[in-house]
Protein backbone atom coordinates (compact mmCIF):
# COMPACT_ATOMS: atom_id res chain seq x y z
CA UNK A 1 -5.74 -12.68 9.02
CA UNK A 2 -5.58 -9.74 7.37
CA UNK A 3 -4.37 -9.81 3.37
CA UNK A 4 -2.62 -6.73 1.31
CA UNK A 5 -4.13 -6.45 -1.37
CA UNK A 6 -3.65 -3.06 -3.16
CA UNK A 7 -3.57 0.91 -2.33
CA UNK A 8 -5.16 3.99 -2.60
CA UNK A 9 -4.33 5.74 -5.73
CA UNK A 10 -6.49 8.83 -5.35
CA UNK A 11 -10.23 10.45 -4.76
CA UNK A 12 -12.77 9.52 -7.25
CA UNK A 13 -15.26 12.32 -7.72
CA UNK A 14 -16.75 14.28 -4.88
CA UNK A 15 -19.31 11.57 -3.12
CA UNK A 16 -15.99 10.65 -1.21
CA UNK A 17 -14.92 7.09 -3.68
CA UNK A 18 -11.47 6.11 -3.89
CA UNK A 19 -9.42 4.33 -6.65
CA UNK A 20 -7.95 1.25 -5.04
CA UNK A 21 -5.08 -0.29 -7.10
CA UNK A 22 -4.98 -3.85 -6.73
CA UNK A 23 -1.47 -5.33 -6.22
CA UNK A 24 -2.66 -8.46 -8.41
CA UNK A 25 -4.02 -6.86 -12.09
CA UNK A 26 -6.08 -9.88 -12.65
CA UNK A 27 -8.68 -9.64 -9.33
CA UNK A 28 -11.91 -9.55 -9.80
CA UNK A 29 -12.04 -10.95 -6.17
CA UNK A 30 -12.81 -7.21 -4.64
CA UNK A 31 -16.17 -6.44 -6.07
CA UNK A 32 -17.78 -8.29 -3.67
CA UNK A 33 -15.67 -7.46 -0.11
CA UNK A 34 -17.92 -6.32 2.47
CA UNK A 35 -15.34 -4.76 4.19
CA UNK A 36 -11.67 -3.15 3.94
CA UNK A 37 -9.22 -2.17 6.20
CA UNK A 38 -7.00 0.74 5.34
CA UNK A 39 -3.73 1.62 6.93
CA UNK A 40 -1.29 4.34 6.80
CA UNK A 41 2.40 3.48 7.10
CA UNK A 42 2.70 4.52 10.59
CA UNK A 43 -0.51 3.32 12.01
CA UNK A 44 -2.69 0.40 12.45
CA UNK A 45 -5.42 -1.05 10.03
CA UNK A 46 -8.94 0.89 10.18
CA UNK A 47 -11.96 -0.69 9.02
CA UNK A 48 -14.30 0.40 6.98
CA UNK A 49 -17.64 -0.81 5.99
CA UNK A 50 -17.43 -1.30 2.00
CA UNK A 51 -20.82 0.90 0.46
CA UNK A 52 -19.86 -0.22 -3.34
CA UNK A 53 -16.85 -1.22 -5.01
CA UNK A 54 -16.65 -1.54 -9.17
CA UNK A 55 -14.02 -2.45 -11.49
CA UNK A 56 -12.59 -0.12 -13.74
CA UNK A 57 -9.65 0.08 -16.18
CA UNK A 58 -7.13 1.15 -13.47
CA UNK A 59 -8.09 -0.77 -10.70
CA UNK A 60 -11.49 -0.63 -8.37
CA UNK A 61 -13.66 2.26 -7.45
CA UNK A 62 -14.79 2.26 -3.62
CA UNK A 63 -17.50 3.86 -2.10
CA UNK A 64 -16.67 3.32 1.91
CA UNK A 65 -19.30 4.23 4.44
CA UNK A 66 -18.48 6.58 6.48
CA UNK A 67 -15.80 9.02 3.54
CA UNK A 68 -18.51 11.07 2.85
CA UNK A 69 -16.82 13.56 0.52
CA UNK A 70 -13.53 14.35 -1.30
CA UNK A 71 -11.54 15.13 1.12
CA UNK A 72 -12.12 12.78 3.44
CA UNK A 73 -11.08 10.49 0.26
CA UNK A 74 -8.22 12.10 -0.40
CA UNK A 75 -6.71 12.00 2.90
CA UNK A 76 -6.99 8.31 2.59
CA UNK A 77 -4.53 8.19 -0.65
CA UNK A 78 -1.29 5.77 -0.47
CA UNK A 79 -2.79 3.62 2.17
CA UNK A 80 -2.20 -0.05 1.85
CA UNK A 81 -6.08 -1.57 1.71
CA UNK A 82 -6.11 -5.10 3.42
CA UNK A 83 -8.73 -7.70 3.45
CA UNK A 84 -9.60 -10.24 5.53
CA UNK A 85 -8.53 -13.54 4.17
CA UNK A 86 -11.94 -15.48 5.40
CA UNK A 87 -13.38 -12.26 2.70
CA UNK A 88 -11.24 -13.73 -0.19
CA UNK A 89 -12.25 -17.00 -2.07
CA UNK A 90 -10.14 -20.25 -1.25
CA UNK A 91 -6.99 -20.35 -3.74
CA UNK A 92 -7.52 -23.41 -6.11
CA UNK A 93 -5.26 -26.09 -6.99
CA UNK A 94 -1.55 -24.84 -7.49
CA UNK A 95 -2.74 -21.57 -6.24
CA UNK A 96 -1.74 -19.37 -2.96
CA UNK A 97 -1.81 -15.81 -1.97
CA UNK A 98 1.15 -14.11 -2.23
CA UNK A 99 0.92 -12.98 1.30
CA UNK A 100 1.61 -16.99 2.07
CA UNK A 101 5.47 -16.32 0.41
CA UNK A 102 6.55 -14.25 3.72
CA UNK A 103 8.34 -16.37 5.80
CA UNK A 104 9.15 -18.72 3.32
CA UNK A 105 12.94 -19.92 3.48
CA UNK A 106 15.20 -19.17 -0.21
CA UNK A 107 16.90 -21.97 -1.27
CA UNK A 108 19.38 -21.55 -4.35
CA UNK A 109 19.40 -24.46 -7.24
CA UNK A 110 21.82 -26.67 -4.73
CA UNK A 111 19.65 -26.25 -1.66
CA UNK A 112 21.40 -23.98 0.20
CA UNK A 113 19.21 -21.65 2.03
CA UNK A 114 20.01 -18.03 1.33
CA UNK A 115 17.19 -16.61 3.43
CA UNK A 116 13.97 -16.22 4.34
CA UNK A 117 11.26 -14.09 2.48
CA UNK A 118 9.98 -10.77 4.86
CA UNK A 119 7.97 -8.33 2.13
CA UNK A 120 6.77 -8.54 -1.62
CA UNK A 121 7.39 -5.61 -3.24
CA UNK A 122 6.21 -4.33 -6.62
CA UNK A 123 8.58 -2.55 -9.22
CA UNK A 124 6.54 -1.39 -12.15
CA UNK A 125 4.99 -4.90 -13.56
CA UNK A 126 7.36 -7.02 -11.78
CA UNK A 127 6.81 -8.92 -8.22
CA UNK A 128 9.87 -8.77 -6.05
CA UNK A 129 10.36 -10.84 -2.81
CA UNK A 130 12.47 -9.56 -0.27
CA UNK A 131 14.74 -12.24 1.08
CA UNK A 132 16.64 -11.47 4.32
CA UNK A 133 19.75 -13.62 5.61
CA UNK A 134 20.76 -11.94 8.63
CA UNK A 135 21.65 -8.32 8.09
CA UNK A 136 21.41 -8.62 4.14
CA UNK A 137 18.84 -8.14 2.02
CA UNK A 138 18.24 -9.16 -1.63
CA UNK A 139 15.51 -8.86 -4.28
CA UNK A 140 14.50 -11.41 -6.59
CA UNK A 141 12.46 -11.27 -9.00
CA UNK A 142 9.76 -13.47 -8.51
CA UNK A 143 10.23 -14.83 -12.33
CA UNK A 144 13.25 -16.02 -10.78
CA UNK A 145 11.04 -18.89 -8.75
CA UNK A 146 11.36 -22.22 -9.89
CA UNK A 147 9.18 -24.31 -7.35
CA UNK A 148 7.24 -23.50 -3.94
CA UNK A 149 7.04 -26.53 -1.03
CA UNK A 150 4.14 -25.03 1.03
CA UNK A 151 4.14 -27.95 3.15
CA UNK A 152 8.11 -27.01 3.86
CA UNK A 153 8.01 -23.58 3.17
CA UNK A 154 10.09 -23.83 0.96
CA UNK A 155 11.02 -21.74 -2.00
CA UNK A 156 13.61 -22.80 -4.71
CA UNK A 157 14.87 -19.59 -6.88
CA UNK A 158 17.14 -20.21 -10.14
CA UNK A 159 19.60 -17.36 -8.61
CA UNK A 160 22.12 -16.31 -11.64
CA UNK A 161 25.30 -16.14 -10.11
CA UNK A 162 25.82 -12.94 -7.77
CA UNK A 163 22.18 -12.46 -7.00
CA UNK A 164 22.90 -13.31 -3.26
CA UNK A 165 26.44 -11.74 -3.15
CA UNK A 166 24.96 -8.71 -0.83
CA UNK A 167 26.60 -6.25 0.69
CA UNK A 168 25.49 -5.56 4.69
């Protein structure tokens, strides 16, 4: 299973790197990937073989085999980079990916479902989930989450009132 976890920003210098901005600030996880998959909104994943990856102040710098200069870099810029999950370590206690949130169901503070979760979607520093009920979509901030039931897939959100009041 394949995990999002960031994009390319831009080239990095002319031997072909690329700054990858992780969609979790805190990572350290990608330093020691041996492999990425990139993939451009309209196409399907490509993997690449990962040469060297560092971290750096705005996110990781990526030497992949095979980009061999700048602009085969740069023609690689606002992919989504993906990782195989069997790559990643095993989340610890009270810990999941944020990839296992998708297909969650939204419950409100009295239980009633108001959804299910489809994307997580970033908006400056804060994490949004998508929640879908039908032909109606929301955003909530993932602040907003008070409790997550993996085992139900479950997610209870402390929705102020009119945050599922959607228009369709």
């Amino acid at each position: 299973m394949l995990l999002p976890v960031g994009r390319v920003a831009r080239a990095h210098g002319i031997r072909g790197r690329i700054l990858l901005v992780p969609y979790n600030d805190e990572s350290q996880d990608l330093v020691s990937i041996a492999s990425l998959w990139l993939k451009a909104p309209e196409g399907e994943p490509r993997r690449f073989e990962v040469g060297r990856a560092e971290r750096v102040n705005l996110g990781y710098l990526v030497a992949l085999l095979g980009v061999e200069d700048r602009d085969a870099a740069a023609a690689l810029r606002g992919q989504e980079a993906l990782v195989d999950r069997a790559e990643l370590p095993v989340p610890g206690d009270d810990e999941l990916y944020a990839a296992d949130l998708i297909g969650m169901s939204a419950v409100d503070q009295s239980g009633t479902e108001r959804g299910h979760v489809v994307a997580i979607e970033s908006a400056g520093p804060q994490e949004l989930l998508r929640v879908r009920h039908g032909e109606k979509e929301s955003l909530v901030p993932l602040s907003l989450v008070v409790s997550i039931d993996e085992e139900a897939r479950k997610i209870a959100i402390d929705a102020p009132e009119g945050l599922f009041d959607l228009e369709g």
